[in-house]
PDB file of N, CA and C in Angstrom:
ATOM      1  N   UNK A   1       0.819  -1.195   0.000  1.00  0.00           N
ATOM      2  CA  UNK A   1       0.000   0.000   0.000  1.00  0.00           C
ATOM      3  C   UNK A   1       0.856   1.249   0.000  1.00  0.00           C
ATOM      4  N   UNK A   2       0.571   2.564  -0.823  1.00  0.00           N
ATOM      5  CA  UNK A   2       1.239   3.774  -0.628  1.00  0.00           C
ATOM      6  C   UNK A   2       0.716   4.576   0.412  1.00  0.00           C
ATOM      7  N   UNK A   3       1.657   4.942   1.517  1.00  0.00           N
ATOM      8  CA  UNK A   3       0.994   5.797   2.426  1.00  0.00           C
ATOM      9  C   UNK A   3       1.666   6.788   1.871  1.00  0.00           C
ATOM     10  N   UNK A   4       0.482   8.095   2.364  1.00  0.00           N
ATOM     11  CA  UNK A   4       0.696   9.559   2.074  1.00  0.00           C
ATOM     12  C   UNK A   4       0.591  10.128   3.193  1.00  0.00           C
ATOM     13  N   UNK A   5       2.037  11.052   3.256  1.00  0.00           N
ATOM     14  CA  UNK A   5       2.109  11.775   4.111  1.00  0.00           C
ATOM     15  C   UNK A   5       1.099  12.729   4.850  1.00  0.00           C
ATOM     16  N   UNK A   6       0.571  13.678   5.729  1.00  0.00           N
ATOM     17  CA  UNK A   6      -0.231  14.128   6.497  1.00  0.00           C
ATOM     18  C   UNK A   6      -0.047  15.558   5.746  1.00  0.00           C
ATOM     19  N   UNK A   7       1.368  16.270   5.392  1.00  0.00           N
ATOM     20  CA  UNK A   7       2.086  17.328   4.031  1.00  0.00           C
ATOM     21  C   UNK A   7       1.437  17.107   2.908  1.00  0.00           C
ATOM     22  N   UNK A   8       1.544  15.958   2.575  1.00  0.00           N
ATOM     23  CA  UNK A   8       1.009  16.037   1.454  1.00  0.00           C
ATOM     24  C   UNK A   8      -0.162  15.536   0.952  1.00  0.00           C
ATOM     25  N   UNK A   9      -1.219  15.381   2.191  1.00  0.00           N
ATOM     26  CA  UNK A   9      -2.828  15.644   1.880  1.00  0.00           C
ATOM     27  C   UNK A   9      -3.012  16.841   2.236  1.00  0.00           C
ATOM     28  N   UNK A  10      -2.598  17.687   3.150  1.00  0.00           N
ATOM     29  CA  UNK A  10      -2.736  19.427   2.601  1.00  0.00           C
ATOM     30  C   UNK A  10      -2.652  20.101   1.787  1.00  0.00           C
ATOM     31  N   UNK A  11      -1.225  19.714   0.825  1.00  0.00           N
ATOM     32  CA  UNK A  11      -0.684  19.871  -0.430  1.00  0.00           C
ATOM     33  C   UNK A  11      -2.016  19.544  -1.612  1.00  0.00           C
ATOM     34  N   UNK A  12      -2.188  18.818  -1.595  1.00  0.00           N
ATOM     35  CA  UNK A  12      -3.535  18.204  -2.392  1.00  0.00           C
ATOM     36  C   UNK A  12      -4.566  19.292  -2.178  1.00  0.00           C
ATOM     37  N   UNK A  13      -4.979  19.550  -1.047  1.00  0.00           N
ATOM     38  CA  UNK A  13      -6.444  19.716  -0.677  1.00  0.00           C
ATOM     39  C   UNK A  13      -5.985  21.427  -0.968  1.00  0.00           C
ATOM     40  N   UNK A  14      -5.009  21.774  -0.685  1.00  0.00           N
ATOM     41  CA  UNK A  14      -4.902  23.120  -0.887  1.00  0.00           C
ATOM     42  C   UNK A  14      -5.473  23.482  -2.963  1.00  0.00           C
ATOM     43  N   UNK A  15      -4.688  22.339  -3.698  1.00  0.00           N
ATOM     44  CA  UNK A  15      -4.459  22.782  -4.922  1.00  0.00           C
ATOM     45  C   UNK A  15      -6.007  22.473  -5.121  1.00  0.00           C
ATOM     46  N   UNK A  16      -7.504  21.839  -4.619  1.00  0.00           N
ATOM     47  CA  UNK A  16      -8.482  21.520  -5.259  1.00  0.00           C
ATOM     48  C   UNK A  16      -9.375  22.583  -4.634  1.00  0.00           C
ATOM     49  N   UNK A  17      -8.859  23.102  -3.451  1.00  0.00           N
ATOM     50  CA  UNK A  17     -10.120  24.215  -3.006  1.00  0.00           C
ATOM     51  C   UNK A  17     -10.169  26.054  -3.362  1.00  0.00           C
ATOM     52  N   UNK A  18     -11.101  26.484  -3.519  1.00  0.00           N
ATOM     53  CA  UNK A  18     -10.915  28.000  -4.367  1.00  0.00           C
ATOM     54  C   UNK A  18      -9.930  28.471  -2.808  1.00  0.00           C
ATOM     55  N   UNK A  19      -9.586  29.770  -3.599  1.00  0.00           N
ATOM     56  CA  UNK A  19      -9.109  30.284  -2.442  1.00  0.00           C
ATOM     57  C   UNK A  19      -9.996  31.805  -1.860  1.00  0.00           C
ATOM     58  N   UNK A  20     -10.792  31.504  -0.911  1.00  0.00           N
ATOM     59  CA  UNK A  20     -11.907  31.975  -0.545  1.00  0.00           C
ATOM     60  C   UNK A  20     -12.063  33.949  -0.003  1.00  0.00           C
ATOM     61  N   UNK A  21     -10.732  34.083   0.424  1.00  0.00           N
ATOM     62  CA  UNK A  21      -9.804  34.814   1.140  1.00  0.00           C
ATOM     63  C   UNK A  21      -8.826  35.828   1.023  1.00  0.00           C
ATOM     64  N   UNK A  22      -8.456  36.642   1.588  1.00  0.00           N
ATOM     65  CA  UNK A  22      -6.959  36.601   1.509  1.00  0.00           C
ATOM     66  C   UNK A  22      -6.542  37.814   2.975  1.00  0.00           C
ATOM     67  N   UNK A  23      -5.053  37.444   3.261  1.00  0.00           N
ATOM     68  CA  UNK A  23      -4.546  38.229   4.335  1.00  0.00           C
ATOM     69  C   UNK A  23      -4.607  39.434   3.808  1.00  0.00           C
ATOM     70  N   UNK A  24      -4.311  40.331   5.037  1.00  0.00           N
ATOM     71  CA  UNK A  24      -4.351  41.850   4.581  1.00  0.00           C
ATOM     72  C   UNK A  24      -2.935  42.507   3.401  1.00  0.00           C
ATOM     73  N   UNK A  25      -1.952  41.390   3.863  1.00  0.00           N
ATOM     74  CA  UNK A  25      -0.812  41.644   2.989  1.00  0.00           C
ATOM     75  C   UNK A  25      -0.744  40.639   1.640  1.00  0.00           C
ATOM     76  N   UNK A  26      -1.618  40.013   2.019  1.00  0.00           N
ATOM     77  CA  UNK A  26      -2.199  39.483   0.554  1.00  0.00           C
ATOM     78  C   UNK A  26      -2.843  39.931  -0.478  1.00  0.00           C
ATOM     79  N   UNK A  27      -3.975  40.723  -0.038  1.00  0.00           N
ATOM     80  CA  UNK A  27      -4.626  41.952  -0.408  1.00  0.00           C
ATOM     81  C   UNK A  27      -3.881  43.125  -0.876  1.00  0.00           C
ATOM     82  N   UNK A  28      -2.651  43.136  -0.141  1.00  0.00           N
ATOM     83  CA  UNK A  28      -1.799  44.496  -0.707  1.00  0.00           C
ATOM     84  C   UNK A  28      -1.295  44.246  -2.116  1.00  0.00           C
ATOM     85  N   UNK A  29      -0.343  43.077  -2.101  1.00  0.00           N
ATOM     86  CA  UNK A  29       0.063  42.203  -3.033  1.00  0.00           C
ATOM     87  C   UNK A  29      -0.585  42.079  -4.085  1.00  0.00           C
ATOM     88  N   UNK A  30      -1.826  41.761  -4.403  1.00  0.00           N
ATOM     89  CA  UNK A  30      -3.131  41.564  -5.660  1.00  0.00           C
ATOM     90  C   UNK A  30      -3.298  43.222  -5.936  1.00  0.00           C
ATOM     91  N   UNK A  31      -3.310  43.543  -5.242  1.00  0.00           N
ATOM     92  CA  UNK A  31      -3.869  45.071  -5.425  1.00  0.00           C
ATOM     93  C   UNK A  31      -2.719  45.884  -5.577  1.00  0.00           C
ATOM     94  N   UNK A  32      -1.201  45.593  -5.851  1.00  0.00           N
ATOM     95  CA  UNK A  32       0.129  46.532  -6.060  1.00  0.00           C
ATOM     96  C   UNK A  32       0.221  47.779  -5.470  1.00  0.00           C
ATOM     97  N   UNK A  33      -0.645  47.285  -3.809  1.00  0.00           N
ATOM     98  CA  UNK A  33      -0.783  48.562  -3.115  1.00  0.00           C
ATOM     99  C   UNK A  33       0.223  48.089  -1.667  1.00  0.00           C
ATOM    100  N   UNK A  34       0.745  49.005  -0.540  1.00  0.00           N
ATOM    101  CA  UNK A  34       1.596  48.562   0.572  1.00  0.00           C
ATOM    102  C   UNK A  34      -0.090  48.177   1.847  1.00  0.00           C
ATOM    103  N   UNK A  35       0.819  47.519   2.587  1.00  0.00           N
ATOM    104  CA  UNK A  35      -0.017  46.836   3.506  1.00  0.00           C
ATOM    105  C   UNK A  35      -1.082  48.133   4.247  1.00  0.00           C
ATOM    106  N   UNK A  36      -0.113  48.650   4.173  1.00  0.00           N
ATOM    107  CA  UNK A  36      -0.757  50.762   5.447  1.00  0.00           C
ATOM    108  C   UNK A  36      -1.981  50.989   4.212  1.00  0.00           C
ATOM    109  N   UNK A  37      -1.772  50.829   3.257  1.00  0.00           N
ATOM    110  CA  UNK A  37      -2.769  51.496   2.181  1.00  0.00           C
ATOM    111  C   UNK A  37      -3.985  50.133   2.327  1.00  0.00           C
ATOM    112  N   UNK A  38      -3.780  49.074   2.261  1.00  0.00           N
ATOM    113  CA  UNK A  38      -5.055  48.376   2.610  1.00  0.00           C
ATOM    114  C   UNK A  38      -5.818  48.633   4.060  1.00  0.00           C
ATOM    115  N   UNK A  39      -4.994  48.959   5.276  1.00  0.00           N
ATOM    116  CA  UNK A  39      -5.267  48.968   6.352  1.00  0.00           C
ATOM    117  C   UNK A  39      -5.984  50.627   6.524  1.00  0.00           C
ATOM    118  N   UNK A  40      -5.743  51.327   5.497  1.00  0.00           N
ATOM    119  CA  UNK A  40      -6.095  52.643   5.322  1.00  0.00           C
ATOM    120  C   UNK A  40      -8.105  52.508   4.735  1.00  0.00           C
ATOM    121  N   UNK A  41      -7.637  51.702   3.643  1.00  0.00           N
ATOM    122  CA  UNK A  41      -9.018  51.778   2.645  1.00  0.00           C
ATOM    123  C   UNK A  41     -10.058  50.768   3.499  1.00  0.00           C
ATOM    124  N   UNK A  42      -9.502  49.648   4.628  1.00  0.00           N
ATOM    125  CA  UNK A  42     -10.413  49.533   5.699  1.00  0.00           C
ATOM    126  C   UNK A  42     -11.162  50.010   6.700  1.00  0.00           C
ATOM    127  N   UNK A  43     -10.067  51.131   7.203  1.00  0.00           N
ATOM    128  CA  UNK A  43     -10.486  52.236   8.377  1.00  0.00           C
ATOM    129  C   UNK A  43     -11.473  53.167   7.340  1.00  0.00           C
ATOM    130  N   UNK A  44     -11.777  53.086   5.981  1.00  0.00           N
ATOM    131  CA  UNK A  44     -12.478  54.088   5.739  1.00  0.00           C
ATOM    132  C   UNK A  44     -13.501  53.815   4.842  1.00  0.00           C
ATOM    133  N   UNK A  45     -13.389  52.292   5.027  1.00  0.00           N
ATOM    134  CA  UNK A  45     -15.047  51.419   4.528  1.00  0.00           C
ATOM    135  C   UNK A  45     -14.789  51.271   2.977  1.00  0.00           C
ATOM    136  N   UNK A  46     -13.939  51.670   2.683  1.00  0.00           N
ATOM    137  CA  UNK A  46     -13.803  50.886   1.063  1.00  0.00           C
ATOM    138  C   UNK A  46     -13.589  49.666   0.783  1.00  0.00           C
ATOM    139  N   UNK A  47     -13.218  49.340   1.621  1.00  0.00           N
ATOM    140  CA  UNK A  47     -12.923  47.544   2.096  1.00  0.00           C
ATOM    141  C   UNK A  47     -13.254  46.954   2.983  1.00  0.00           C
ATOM    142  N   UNK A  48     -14.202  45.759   3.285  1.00  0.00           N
ATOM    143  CA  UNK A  48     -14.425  45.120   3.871  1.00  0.00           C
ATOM    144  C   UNK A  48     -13.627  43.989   4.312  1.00  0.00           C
ATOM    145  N   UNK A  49     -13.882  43.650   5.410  1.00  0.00           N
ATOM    146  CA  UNK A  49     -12.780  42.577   6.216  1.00  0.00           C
ATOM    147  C   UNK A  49     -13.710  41.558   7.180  1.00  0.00           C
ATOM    148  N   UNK A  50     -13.254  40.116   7.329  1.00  0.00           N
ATOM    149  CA  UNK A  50     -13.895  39.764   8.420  1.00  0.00           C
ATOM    150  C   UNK A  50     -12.948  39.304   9.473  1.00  0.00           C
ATOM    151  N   UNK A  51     -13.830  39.722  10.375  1.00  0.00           N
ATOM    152  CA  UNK A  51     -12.998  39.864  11.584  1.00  0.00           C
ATOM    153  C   UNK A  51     -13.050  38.817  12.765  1.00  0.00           C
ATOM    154  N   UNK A  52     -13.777  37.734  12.325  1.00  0.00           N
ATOM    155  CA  UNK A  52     -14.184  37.163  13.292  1.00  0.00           C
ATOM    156  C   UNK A  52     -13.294  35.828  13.775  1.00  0.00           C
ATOM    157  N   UNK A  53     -12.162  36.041  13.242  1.00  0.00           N
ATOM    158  CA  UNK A  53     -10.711  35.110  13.714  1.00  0.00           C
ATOM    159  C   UNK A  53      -9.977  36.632  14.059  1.00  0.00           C
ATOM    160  N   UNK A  54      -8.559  35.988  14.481  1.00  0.00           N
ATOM    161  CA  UNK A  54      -7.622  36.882  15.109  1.00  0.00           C
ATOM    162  C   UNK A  54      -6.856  38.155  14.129  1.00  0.00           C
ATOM    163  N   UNK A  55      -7.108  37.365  13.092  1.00  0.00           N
ATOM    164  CA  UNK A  55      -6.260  38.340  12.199  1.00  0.00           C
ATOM    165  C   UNK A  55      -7.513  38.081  11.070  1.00  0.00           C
ATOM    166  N   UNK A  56      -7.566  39.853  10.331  1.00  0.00           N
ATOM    167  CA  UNK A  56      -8.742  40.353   9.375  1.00  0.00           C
ATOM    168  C   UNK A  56      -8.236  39.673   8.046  1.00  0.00           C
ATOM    169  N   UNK A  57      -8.763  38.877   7.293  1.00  0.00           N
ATOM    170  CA  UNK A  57      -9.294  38.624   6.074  1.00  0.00           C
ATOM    171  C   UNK A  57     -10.157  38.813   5.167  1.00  0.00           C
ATOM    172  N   UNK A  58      -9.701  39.224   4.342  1.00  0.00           N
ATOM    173  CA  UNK A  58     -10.419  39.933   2.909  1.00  0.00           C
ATOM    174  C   UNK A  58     -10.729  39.035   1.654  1.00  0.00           C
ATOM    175  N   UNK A  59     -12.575  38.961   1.885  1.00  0.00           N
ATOM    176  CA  UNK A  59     -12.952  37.968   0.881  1.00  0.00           C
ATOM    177  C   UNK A  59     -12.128  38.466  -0.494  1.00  0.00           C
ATOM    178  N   UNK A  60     -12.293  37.278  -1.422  1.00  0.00           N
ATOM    179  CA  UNK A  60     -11.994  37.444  -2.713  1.00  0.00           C
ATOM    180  C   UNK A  60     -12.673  38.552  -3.511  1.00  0.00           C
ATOM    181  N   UNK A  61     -14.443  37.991  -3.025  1.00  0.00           N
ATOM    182  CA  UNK A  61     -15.655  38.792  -3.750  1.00  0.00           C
ATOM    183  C   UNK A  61     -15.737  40.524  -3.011  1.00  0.00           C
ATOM    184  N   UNK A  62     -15.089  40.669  -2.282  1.00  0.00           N
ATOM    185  CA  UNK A  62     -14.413  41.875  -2.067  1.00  0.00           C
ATOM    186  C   UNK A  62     -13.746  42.787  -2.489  1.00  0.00           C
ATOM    187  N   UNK A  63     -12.499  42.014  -2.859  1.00  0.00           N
ATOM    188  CA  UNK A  63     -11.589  43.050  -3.920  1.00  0.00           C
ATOM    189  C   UNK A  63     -11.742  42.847  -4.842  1.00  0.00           C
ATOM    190  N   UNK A  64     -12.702  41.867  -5.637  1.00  0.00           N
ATOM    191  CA  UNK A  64     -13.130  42.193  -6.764  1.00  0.00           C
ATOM    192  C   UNK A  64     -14.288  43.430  -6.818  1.00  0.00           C
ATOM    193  N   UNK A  65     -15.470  43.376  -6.095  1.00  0.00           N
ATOM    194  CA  UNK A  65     -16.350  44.673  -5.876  1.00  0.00           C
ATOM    195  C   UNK A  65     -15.904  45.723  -5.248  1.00  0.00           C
ATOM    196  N   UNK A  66     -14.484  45.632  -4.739  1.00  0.00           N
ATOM    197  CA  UNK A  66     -13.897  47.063  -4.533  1.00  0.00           C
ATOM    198  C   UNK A  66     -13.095  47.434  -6.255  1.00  0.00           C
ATOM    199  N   UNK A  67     -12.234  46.369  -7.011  1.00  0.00           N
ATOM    200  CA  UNK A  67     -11.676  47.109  -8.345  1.00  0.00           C
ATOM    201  C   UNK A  67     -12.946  47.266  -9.252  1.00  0.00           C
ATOM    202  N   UNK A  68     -13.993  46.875  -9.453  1.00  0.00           N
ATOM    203  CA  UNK A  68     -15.263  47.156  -9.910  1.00  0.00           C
ATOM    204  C   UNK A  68     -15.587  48.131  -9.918  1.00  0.00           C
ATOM    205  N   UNK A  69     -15.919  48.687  -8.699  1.00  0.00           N
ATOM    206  CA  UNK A  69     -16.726  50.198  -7.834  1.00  0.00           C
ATOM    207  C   UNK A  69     -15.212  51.102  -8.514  1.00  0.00           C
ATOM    208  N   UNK A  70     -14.404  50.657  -8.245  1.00  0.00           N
ATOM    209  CA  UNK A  70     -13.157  52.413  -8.083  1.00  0.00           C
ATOM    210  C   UNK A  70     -12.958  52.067  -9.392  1.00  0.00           C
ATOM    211  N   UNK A  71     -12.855  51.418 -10.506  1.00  0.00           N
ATOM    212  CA  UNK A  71     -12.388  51.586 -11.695  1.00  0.00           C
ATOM    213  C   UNK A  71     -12.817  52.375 -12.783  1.00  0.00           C
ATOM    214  N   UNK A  72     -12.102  53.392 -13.022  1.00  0.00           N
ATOM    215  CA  UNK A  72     -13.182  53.911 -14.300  1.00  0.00           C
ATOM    216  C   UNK A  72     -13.702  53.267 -15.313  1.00  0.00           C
ATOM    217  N   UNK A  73     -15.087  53.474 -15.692  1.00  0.00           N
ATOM    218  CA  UNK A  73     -14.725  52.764 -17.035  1.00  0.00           C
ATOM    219  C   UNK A  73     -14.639  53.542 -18.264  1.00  0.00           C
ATOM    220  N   UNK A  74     -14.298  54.799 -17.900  1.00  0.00           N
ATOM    221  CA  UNK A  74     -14.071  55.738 -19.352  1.00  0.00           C
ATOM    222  C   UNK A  74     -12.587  55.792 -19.554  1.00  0.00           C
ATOM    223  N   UNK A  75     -11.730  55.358 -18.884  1.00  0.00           N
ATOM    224  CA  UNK A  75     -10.163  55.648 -19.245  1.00  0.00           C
ATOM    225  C   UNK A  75     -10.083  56.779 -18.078  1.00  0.00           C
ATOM    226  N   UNK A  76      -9.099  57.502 -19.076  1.00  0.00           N
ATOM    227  CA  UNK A  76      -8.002  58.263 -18.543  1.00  0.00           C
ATOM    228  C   UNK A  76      -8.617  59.684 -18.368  1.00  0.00           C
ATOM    229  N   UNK A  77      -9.031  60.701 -17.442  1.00  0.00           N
ATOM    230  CA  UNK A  77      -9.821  61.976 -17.702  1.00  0.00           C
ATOM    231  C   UNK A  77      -8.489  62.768 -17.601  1.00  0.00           C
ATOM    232  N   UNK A  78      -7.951  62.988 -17.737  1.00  0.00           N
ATOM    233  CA  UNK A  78      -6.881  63.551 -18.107  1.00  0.00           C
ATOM    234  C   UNK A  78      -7.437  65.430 -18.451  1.00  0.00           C
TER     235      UNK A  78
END
């Protein structure tokens, strides 16, 4: 029989499930913004977070309806 490591059924289960989430410096990262600037656009309701573990996570369907809402869609007003 092949046993599989306890690593590498996480490994697995990580690559088949969406990724639902993301840290606040994860969020910075997707968004090519610094961590203070996400923690900014939270304190001022442009971003939503849940808070109900120790550290705030930012749905996916979040920063997508936050680049949605702030994006122009006429271009450049220059």
């Amino acid at each position: 029989m092949n046993k599989i490591s306890l690593d590498q059924k996480s490994e697995d289960a990580s690559q088949q499930l969406p990724r639902l989430a993301y840290t606040m410096r994860e969020t910075a990262e997707i968004l090519g913004v610094s961590y203070i600037t996400v923690w900014r656009l939270l304190q001022r309701g442009k971003l939503r977070a849940s808070d109900a573990i120790r550290n705030k996570i930012i749905p996916r369907t979040e920063i997508e309806r936050f680049l949605r809402d702030t994006t122009s869609e006429g271009g450049c007003n220059a």
